[in-house]
C-alpha atoms as a PDB file:
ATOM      1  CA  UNK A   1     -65.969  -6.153 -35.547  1.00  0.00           C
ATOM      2  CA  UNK A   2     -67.043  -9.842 -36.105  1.00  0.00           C
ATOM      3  CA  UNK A   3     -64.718 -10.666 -33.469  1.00  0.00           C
ATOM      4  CA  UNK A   4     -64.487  -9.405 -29.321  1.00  0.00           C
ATOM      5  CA  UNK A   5     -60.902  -9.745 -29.817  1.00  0.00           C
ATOM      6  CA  UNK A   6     -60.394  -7.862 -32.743  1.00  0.00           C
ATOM      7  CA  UNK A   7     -58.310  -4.663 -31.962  1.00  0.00           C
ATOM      8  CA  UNK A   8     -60.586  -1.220 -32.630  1.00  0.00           C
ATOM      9  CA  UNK A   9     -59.904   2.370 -32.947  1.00  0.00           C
ATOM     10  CA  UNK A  10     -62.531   3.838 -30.401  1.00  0.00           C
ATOM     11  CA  UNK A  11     -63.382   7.415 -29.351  1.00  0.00           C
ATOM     12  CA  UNK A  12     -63.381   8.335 -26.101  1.00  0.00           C
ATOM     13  CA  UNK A  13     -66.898   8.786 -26.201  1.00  0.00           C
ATOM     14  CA  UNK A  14     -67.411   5.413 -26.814  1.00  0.00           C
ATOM     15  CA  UNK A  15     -65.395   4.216 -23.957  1.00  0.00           C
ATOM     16  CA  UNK A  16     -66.776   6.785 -21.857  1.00  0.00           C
ATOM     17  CA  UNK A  17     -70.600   5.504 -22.788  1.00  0.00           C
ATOM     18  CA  UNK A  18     -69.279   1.244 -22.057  1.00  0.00           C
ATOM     19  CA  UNK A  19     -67.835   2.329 -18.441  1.00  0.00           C
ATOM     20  CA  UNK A  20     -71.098   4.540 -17.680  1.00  0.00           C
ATOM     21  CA  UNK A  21     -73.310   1.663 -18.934  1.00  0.00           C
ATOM     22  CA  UNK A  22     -71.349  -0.790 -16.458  1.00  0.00           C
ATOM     23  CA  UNK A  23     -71.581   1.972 -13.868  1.00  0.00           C
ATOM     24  CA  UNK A  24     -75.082   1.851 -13.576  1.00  0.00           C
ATOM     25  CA  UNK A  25     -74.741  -1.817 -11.895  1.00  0.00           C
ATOM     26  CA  UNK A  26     -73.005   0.081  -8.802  1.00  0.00           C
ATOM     27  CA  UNK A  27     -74.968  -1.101  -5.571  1.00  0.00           C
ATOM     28  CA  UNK A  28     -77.376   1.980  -4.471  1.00  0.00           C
ATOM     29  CA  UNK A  29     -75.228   1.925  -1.081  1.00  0.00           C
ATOM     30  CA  UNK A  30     -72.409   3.573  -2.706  1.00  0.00           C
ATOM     31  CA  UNK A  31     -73.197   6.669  -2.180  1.00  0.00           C
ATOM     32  CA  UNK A  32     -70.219   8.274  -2.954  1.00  0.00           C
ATOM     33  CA  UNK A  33     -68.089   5.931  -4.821  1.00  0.00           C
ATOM     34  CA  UNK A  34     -70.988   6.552  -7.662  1.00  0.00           C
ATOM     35  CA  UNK A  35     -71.035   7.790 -11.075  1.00  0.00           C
ATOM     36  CA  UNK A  36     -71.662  10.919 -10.828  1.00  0.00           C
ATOM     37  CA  UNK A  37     -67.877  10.495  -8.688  1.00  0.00           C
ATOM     38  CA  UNK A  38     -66.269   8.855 -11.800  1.00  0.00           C
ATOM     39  CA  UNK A  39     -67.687  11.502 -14.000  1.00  0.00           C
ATOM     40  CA  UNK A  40     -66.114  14.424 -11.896  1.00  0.00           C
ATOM     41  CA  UNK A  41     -62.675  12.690 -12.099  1.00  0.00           C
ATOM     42  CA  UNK A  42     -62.752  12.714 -15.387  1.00  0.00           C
ATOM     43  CA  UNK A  43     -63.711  16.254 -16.046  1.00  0.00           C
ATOM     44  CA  UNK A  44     -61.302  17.660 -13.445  1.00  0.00           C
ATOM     45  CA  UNK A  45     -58.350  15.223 -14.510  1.00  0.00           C
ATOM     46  CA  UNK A  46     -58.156  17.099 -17.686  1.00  0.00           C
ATOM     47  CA  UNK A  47     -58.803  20.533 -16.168  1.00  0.00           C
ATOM     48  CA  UNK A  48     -56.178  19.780 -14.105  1.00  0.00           C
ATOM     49  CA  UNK A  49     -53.819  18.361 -16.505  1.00  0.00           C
ATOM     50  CA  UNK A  50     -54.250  21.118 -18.844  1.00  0.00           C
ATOM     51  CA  UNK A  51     -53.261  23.552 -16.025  1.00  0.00           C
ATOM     52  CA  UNK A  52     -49.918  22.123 -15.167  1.00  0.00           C
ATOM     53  CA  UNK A  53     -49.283  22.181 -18.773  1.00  0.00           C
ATOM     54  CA  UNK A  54     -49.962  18.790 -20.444  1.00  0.00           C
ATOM     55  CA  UNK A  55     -50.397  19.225 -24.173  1.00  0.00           C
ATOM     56  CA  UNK A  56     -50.263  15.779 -26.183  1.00  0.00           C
ATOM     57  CA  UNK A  57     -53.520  14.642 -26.667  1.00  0.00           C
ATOM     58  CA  UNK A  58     -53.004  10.876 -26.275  1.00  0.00           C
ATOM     59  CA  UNK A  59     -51.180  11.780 -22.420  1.00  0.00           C
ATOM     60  CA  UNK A  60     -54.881  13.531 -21.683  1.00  0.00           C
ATOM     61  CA  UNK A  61     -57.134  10.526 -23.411  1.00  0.00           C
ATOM     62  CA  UNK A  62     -55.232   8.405 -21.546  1.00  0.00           C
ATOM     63  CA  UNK A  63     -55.746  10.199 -17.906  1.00  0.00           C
ATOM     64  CA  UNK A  64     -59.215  10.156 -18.397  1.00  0.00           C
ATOM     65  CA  UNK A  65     -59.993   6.581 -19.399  1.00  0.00           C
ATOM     66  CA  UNK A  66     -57.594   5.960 -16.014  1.00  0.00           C
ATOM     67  CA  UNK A  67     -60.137   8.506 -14.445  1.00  0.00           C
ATOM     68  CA  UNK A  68     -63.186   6.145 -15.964  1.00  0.00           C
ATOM     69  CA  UNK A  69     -62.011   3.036 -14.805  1.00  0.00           C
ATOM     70  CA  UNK A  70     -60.442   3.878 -11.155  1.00  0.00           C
ATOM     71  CA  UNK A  71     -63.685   3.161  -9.188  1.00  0.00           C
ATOM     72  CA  UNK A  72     -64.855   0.576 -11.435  1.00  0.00           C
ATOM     73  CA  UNK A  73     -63.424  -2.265  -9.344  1.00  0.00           C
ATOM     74  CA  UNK A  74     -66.199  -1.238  -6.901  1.00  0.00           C
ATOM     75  CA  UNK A  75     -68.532  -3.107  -9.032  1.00  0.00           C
ATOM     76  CA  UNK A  76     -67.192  -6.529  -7.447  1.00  0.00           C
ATOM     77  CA  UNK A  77     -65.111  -5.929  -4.255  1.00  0.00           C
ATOM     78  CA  UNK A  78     -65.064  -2.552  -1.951  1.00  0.00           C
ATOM     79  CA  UNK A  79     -61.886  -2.667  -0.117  1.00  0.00           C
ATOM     80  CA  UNK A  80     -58.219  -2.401  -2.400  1.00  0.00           C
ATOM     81  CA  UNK A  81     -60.595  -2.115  -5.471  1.00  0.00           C
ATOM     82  CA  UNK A  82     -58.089  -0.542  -7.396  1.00  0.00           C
ATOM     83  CA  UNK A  83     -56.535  -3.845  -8.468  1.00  0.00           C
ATOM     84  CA  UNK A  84     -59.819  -4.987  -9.412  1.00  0.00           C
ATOM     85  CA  UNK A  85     -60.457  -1.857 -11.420  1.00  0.00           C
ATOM     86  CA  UNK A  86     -57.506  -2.415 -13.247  1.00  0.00           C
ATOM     87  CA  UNK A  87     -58.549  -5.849 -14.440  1.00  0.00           C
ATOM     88  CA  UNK A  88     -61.630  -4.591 -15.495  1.00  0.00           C
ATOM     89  CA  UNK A  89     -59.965  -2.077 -17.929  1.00  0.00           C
ATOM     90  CA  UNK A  90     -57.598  -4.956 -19.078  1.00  0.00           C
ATOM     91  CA  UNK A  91     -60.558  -7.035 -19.640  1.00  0.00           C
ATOM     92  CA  UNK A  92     -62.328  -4.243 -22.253  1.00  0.00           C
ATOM     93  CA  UNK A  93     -58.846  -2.931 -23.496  1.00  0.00           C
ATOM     94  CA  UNK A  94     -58.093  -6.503 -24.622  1.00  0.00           C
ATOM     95  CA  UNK A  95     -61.222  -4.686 -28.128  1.00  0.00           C
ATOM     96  CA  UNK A  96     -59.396  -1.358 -28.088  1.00  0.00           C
ATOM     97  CA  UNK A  97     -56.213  -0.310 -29.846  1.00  0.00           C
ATOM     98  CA  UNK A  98     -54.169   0.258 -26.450  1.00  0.00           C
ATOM     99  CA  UNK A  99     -50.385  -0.873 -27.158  1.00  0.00           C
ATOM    100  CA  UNK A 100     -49.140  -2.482 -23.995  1.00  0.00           C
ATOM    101  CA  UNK A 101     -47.194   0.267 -22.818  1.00  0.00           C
ATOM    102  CA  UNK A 102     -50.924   2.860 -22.624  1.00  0.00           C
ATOM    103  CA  UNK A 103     -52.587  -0.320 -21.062  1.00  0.00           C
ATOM    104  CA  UNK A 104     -49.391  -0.034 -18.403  1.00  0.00           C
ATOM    105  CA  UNK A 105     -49.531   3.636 -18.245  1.00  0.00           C
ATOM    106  CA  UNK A 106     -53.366   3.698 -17.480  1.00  0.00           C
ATOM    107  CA  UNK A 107     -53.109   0.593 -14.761  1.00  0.00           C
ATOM    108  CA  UNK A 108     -50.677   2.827 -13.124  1.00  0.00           C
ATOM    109  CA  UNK A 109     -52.815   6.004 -12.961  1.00  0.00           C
ATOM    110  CA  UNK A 110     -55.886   3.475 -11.507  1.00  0.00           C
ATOM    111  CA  UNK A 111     -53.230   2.151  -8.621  1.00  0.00           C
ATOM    112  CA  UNK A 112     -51.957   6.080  -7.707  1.00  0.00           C
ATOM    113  CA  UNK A 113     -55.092   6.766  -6.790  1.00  0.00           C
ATOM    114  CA  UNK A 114     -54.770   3.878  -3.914  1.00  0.00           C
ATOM    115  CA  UNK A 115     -54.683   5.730  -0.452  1.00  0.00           C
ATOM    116  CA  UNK A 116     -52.411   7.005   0.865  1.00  0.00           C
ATOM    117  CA  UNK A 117     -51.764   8.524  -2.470  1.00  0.00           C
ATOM    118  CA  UNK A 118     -48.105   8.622  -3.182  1.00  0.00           C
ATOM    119  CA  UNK A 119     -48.205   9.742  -7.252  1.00  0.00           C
ATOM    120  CA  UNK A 120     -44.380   9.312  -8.726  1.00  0.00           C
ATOM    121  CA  UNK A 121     -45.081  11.592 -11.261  1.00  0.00           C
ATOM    122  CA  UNK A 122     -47.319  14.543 -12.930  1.00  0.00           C
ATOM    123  CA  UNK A 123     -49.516  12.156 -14.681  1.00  0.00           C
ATOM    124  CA  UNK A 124     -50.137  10.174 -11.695  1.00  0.00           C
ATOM    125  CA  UNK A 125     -50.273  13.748  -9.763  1.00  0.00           C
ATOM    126  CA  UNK A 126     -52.974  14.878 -11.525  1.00  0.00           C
ATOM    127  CA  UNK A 127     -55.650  11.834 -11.173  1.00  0.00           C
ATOM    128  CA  UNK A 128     -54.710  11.670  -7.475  1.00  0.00           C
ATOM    129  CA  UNK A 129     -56.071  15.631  -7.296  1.00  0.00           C
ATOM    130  CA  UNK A 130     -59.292  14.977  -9.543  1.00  0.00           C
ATOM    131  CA  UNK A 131     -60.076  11.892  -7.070  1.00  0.00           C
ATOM    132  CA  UNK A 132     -59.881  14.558  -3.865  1.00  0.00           C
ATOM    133  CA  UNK A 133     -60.785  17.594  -5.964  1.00  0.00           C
ATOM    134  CA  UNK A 134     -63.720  17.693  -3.890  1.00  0.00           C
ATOM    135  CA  UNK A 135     -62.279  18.434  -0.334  1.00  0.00           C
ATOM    136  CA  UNK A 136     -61.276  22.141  -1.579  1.00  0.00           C
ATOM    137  CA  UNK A 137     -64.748  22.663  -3.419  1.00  0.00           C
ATOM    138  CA  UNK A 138     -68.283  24.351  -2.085  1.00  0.00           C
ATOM    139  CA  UNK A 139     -70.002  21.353  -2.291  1.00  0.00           C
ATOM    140  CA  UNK A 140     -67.585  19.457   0.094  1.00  0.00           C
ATOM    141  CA  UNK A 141     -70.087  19.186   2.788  1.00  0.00           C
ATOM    142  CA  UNK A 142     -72.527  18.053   0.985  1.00  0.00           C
ATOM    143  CA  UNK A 143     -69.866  14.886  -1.210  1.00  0.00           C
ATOM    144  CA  UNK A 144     -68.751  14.710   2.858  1.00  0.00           C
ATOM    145  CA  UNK A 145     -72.574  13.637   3.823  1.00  0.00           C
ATOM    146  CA  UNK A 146     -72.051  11.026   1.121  1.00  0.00           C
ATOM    147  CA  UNK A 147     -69.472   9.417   2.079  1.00  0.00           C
ATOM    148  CA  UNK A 148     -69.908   9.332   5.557  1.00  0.00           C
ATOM    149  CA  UNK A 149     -73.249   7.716   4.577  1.00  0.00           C
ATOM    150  CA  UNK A 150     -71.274   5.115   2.469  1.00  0.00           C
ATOM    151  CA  UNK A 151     -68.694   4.481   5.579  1.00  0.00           C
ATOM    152  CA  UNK A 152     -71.843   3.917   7.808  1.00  0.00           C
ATOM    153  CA  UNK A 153     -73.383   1.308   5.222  1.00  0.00           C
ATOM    154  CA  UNK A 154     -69.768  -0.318   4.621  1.00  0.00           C
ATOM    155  CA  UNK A 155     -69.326  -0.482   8.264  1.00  0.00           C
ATOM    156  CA  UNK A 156     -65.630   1.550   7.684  1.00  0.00           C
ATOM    157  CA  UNK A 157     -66.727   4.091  10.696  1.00  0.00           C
ATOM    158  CA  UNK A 158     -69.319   2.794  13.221  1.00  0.00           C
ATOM    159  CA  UNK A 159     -70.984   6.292  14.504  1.00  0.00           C
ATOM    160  CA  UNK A 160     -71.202   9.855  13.250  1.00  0.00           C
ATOM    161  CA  UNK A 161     -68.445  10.458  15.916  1.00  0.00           C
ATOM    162  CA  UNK A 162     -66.149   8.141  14.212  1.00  0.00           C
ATOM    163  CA  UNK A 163     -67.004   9.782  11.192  1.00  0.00           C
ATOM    164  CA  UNK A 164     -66.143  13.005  12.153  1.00  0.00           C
ATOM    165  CA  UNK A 165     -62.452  11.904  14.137  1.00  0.00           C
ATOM    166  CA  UNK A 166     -61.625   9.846  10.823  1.00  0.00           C
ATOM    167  CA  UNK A 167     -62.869  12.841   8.044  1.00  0.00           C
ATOM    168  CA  UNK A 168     -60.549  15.693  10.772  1.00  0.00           C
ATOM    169  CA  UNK A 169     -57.553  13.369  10.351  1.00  0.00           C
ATOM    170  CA  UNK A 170     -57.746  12.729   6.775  1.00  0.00           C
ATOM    171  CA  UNK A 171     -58.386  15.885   5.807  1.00  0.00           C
ATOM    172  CA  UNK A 172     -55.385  17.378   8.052  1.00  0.00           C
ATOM    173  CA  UNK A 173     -53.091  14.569   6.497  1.00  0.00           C
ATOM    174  CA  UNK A 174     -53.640  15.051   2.902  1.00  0.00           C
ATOM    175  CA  UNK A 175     -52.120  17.621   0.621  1.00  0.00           C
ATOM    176  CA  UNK A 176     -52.470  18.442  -3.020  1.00  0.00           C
ATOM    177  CA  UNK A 177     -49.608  17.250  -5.190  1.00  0.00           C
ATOM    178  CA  UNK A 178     -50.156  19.540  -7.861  1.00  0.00           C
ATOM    179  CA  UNK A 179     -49.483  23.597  -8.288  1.00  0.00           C
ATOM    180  CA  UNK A 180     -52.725  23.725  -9.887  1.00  0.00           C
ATOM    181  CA  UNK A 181     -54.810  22.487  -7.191  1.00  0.00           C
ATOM    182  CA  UNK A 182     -52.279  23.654  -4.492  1.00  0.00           C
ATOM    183  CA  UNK A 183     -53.409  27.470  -6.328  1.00  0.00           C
ATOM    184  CA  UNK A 184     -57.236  26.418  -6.724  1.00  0.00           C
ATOM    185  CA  UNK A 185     -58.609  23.944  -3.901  1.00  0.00           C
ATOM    186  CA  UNK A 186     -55.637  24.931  -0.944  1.00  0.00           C
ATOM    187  CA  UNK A 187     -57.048  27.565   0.769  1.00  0.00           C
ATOM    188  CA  UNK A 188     -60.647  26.333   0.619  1.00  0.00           C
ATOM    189  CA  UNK A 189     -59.627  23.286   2.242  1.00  0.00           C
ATOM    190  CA  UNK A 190     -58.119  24.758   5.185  1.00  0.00           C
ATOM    191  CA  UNK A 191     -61.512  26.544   5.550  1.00  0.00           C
ATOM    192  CA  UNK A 192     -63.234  23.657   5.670  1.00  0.00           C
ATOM    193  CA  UNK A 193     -60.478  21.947   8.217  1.00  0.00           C
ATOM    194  CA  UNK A 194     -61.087  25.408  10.586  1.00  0.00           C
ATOM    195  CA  UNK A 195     -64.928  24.429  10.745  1.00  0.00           C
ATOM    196  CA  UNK A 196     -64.582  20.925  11.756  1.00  0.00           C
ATOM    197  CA  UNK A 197     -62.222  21.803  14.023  1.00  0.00           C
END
């Protein structure tokens, strides 16, 4: 441990406690692009990958440090981030004992979740739902207000109005890619479509 480039087996934990401490240097304006975002990912990438069946253990450690890591680009740039995020995880996997083909694996997951999201497979499937679990949960109004918040700050949507047209169309545009949040978040989505409508 003498050396930053020396190669370590590291717990999850550990990994999980670096990203939150970089986390914390997230400008207050992100309202929703924040940690408690990154945190949610992570828990609901391996509900969600449990669900549709994904048993090896290394498969699930590796969703979730993609899950970590896929906003963490935020830190330096705002818009296409996800490139950025993936350097950053290059960067810290350069003291972790990631063979080349996980550090692949896990730069893929960060780019899936790059809208629109167009996952080519279950892994990438899975952290594409845990990024939008949200829009099929109770608390979607109140994430919503957060974002829209953000989008105002950012200068993505100029008014409430715009805010409104752009949420109505992205909402009615996106689907779930896998069963278990097709089962779970589906039909409270729609709900929420029917009372912006």
């Amino acid at each position: 441990m003498n050396s930053t480039n020396k190669k370590l087996e590291i717990s999850f934990a550990e990994i999980n406690k670096l990203v939150c401490k970089k986390l914390q240097g997230l400008s207050q304006h992100l309202t929703y692009h924040d940690m408690a975002h990154t945190l949610d990912v992570v828990y609901h990438s391996e509900r969600i990958a449990k669900e549709e069946g994904i048993e090896n253990e290394n498969d699930i450690f590796l969703i979730k440090v993609a899950a970590l890591y896929h906003d963490t680009g935020f830190l330096n740039v705002y818009s296409k981030h996800e490139q950025e995020s993936c350097e950053i995880f290059l960067r810290d996997a350069k003291n972790f004992h990631f063979t080349k083909a996980e550090k692949e694996f896990v730069n893929r997951l960060i780019m899936a979740t790059q809208l629109p999201q167009e996952p080519s497979n279950i892994f990438e499937m899975v952290i594409c739902d845990a990024d939008l679990d949200y829009l099929g949960r109770p608390d979607f109004f109140s994430i919503g207000d957060a974002l829209r918040r953000e989008f105002l700050h950012y200068g993505i949507v100029s008014s409430n109005e715009a805010w409104e047209k752009l949420q109505i169309k992205f909402l009615t545009a996106h689907q779930y890619h896998t069963q278990t949040s097709q089962r779970v978040r589906e039909a409270e989505k729609q709900k929420h479509i029917a009372s912006l409508l």
